[in-house]
C-alpha atoms as a PDB file:
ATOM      1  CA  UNK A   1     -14.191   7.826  -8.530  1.00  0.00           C
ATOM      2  CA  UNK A   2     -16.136   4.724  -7.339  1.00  0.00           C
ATOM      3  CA  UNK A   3     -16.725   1.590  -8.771  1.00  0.00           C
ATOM      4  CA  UNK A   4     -19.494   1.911 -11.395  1.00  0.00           C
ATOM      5  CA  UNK A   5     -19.534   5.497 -11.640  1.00  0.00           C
ATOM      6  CA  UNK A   6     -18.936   7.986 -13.966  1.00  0.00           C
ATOM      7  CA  UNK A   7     -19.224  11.774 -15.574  1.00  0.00           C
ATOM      8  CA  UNK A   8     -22.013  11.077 -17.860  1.00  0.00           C
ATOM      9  CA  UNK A   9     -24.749   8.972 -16.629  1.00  0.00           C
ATOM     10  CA  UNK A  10     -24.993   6.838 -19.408  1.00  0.00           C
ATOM     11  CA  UNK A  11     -21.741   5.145 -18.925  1.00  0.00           C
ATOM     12  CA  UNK A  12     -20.868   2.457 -16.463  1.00  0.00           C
ATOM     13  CA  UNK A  13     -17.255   2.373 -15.240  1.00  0.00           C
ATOM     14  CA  UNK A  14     -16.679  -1.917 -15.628  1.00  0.00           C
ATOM     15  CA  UNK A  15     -12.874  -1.736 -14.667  1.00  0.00           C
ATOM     16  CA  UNK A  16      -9.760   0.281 -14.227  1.00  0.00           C
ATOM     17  CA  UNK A  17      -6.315  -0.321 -15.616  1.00  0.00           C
ATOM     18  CA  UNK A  18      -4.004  -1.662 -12.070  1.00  0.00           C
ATOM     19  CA  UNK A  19      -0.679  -2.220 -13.736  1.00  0.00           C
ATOM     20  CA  UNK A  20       1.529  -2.857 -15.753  1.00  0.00           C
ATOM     21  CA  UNK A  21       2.341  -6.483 -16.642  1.00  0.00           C
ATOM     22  CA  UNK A  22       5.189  -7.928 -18.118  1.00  0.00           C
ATOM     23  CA  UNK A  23       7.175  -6.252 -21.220  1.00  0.00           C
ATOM     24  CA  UNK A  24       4.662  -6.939 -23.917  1.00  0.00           C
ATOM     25  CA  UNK A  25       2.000  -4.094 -22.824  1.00  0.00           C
ATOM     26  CA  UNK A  26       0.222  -6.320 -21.369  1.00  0.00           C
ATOM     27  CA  UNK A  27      -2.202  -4.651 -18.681  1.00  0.00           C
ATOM     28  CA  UNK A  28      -3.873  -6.005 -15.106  1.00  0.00           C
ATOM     29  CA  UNK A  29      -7.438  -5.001 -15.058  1.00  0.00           C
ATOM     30  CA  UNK A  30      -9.654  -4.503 -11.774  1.00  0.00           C
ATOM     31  CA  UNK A  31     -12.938  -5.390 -13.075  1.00  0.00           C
ATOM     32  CA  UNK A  32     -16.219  -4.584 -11.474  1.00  0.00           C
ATOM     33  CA  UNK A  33     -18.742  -7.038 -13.542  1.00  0.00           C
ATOM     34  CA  UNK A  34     -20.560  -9.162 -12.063  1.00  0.00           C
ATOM     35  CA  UNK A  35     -19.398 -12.117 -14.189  1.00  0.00           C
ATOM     36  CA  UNK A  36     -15.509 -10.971 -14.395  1.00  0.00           C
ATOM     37  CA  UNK A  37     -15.165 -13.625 -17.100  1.00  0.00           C
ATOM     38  CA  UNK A  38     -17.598 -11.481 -19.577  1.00  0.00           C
ATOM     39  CA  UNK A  39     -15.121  -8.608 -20.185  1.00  0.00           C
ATOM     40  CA  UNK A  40     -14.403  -9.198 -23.412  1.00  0.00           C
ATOM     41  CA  UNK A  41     -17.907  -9.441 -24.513  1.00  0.00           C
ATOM     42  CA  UNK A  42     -18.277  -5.060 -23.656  1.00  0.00           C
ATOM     43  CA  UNK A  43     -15.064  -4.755 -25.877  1.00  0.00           C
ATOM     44  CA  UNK A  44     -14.795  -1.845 -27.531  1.00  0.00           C
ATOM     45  CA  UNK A  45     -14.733   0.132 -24.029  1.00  0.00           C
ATOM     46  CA  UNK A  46     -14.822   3.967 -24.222  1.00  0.00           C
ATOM     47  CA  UNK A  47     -13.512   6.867 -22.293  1.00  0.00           C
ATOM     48  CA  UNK A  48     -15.136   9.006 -19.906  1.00  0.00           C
ATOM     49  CA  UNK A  49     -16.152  11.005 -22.587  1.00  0.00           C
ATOM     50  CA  UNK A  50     -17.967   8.204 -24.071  1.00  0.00           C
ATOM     51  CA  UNK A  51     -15.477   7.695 -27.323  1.00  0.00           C
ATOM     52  CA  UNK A  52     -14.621   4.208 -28.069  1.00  0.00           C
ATOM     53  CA  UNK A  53     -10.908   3.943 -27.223  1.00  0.00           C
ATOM     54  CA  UNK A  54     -10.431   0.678 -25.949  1.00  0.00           C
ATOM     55  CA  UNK A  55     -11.169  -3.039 -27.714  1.00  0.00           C
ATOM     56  CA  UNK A  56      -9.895  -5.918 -26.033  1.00  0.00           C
ATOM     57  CA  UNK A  57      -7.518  -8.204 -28.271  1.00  0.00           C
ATOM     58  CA  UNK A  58      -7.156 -11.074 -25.439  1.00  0.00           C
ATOM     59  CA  UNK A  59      -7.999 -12.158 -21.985  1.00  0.00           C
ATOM     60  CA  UNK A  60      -4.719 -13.836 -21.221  1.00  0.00           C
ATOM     61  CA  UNK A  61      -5.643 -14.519 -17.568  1.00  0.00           C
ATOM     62  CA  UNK A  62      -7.943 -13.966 -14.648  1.00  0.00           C
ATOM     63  CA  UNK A  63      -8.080 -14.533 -10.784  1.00  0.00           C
ATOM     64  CA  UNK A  64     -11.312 -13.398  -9.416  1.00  0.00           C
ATOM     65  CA  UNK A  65     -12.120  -9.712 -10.427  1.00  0.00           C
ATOM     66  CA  UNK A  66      -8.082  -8.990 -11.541  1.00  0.00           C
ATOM     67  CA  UNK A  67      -7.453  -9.889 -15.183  1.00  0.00           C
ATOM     68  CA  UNK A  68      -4.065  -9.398 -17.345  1.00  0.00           C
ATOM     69  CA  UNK A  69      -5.468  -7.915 -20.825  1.00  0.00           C
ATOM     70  CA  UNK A  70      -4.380  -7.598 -23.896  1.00  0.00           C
ATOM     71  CA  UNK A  71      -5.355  -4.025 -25.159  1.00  0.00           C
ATOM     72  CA  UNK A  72      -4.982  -3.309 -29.241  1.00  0.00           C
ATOM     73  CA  UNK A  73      -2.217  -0.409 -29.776  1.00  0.00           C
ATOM     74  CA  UNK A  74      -0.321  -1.114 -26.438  1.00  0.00           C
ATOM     75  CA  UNK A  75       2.233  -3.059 -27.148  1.00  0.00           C
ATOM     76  CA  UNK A  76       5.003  -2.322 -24.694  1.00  0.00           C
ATOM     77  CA  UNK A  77       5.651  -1.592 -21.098  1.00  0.00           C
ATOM     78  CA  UNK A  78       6.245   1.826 -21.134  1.00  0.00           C
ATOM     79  CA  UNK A  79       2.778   2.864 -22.845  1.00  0.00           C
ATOM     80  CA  UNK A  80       1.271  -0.073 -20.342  1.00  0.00           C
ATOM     81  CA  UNK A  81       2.601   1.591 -17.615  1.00  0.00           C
ATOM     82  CA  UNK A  82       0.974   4.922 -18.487  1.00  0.00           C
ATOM     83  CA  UNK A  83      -2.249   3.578 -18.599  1.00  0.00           C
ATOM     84  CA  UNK A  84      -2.489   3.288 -15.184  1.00  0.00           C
ATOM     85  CA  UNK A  85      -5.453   4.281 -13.039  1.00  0.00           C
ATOM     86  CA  UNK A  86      -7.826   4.221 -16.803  1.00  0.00           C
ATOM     87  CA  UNK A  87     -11.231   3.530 -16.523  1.00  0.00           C
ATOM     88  CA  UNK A  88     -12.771   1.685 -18.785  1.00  0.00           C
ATOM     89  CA  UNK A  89     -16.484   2.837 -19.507  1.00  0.00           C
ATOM     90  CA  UNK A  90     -19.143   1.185 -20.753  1.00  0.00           C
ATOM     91  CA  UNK A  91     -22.547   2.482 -22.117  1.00  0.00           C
ATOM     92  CA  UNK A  92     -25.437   2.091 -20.543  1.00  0.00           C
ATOM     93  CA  UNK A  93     -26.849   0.710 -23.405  1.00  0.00           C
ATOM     94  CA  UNK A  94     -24.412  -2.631 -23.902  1.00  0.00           C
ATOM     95  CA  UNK A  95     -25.741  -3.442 -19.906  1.00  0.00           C
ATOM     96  CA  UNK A  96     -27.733  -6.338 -19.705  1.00  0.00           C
ATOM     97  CA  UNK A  97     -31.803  -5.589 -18.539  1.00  0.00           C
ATOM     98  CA  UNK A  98     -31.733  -6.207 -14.455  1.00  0.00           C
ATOM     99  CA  UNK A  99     -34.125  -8.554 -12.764  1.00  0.00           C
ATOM    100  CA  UNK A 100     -37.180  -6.384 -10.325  1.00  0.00           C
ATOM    101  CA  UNK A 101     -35.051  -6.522  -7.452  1.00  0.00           C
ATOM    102  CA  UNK A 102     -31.479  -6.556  -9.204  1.00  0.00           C
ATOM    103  CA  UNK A 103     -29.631  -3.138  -9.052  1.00  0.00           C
ATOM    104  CA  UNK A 104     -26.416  -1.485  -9.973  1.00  0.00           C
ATOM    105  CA  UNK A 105     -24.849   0.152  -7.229  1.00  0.00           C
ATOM    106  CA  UNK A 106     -24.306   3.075  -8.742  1.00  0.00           C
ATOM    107  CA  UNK A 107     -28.079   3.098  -9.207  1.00  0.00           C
ATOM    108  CA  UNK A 108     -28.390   3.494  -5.366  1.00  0.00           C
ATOM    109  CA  UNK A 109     -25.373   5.953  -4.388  1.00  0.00           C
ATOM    110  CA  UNK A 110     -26.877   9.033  -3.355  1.00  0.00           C
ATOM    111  CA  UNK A 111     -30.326   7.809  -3.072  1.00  0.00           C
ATOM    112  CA  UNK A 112     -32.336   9.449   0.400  1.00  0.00           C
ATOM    113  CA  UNK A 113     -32.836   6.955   2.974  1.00  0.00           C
ATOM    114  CA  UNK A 114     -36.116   7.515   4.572  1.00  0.00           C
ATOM    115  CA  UNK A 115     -37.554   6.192   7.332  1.00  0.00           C
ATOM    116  CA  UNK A 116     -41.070   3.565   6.891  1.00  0.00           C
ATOM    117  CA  UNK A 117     -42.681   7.298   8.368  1.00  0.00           C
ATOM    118  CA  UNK A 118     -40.841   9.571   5.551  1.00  0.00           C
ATOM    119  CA  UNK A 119     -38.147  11.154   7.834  1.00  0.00           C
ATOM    120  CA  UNK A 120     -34.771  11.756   5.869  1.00  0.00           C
ATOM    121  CA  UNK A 121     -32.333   9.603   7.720  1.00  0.00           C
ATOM    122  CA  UNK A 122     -29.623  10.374   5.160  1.00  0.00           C
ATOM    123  CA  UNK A 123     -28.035   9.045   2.161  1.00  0.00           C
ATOM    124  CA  UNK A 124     -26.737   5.938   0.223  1.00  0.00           C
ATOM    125  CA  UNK A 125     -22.790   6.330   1.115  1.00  0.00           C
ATOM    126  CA  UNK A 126     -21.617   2.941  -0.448  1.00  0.00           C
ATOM    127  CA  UNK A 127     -22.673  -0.731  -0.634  1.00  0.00           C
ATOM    128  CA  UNK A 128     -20.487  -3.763   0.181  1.00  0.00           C
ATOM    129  CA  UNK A 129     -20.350  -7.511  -0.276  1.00  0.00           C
ATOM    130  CA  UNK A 130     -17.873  -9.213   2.201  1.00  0.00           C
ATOM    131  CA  UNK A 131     -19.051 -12.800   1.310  1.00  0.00           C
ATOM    132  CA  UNK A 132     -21.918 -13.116   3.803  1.00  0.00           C
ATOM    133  CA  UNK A 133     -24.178 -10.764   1.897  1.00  0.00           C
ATOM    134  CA  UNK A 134     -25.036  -7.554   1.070  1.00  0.00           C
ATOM    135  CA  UNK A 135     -24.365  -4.581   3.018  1.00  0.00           C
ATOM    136  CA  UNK A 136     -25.556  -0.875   2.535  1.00  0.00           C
ATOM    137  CA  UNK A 137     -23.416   1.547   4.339  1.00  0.00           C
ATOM    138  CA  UNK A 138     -25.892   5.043   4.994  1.00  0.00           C
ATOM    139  CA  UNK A 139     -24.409   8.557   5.746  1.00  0.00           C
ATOM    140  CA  UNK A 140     -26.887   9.988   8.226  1.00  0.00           C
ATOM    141  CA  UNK A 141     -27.466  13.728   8.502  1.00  0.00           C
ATOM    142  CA  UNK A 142     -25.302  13.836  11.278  1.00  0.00           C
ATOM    143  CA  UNK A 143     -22.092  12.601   8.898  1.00  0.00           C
ATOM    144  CA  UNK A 144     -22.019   9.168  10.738  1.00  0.00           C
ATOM    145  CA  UNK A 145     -21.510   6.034   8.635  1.00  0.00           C
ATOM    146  CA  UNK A 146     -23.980   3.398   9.619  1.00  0.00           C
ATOM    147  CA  UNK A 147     -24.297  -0.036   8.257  1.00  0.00           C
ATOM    148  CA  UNK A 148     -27.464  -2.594   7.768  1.00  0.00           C
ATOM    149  CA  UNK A 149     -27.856  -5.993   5.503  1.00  0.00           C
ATOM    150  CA  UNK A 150     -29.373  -5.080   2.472  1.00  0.00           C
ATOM    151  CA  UNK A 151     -32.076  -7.073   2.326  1.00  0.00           C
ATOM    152  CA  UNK A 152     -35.553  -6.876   1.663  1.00  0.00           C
ATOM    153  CA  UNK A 153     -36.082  -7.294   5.280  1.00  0.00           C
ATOM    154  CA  UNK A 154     -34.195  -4.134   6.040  1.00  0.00           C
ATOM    155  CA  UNK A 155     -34.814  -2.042   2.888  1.00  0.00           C
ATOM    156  CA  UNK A 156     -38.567  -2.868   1.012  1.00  0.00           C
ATOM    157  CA  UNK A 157     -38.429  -0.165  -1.010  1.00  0.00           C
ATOM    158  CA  UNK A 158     -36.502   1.415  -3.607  1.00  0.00           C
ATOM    159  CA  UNK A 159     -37.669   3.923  -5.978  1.00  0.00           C
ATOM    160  CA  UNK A 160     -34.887   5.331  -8.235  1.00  0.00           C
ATOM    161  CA  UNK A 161     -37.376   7.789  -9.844  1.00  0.00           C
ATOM    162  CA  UNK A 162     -37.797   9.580  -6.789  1.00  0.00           C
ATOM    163  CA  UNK A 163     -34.304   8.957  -5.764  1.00  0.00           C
ATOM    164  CA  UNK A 164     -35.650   7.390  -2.321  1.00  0.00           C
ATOM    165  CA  UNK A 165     -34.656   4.106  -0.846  1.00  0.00           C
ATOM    166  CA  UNK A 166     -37.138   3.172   2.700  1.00  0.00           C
ATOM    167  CA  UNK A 167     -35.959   1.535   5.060  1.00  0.00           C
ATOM    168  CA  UNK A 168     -38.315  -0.900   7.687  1.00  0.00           C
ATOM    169  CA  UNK A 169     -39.025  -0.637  11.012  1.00  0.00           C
ATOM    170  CA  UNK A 170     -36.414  -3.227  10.991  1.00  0.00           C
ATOM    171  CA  UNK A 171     -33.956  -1.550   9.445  1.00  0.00           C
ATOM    172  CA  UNK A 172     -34.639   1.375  11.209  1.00  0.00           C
ATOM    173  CA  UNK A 173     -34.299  -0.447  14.795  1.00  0.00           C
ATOM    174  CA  UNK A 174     -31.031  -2.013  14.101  1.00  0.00           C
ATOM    175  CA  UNK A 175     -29.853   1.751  12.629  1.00  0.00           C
ATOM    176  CA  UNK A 176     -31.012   2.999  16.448  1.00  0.00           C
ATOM    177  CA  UNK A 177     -28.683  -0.478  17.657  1.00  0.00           C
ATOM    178  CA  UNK A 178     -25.724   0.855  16.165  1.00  0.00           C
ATOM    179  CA  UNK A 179     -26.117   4.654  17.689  1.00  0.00           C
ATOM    180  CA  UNK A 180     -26.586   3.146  21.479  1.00  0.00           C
ATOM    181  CA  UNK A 181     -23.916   1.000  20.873  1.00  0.00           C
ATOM    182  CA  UNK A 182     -21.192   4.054  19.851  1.00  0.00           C
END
């Protein structure tokens, strides 16, 4: 499962038990909020079925996204270490309202990608952040994997109703760079 995702669209996966940590039960979190340092405001999380089943007793530490948690009823290694690969969910609900041209990724997985003439191009594979902005990664009809800055430049319109993300001319030259250069 990706980041974000889930089996009921109303849930949000925020993070996914890592590890193990130390004897106590003590868990290391990969968390994919925004604002890492919020997780224990979600607390209770819930299941992929949507039943609370997680509430946070302490953030003992973070480093970036990774966090070592303190989860109420795990209180040794053994049970710590069986939580391993968890996600915990989030409903849709406990999200905070996004800006006009804020999205959640999982938003735009899947969308179409059409061209600025309506052509189907493909789909949203993925999207990506190495530190110089963001990047959406397209799988084209062909089953390439294709890569432009996602900016408004490149992509002016999103429409999540329709499930359609356009891209520019722009956006659609520097698709047709990427093919010559292969």
């Amino acid at each position: 499962m990706t980041p974000g995702s889930s089996t009921s669209p109303s849930l949000f996966c925020a993070a996914v038990v890592a590890a193990a940590h130390g004897v106590r039960g003590h868990v290391k979190v990969k968390c994919f909020l925004e604002n890492p340092t919020e997780f224990n405001k979600f607390s209770p999380y819930c299941d992929k079925m949507g039943e609370e089943a997680y509430r946070v007793k302490k953030v003992l530490s973070q480093k970036g996204d990774m966090l070592i948690v303190s989860l109420e009823g795990v209180s040794d290694r053994n049970y710590a270490e069986q939580m391993r690969g968890v996600e915990l969910f989030v409903p849709r609900s406990k999200l905070p309202t996004l800006s006009e041209d804020t999205f959640y990724h999982r938003d735009l997985i899947g969308l179409q990608v059409h061209t600025s003439q309506g052509f189907l191009l493909g789909y949203v594979h993925a999207l990506y952040n190495f530190g110089a902005g963001d990047i959406i990664e397209i799988k084209t009809l062909g089953g390439k994997l294709e890569m432009l800055p996602f900016t408004k430049d490149c992509v002016p319109e999103i429409n999540n109703e329709k499930g359609t993300l356009v891209l520019s001319p722009e956006g659609e030259t520097y698709l047709s760079q990427e093919e010559s250069d292969a």
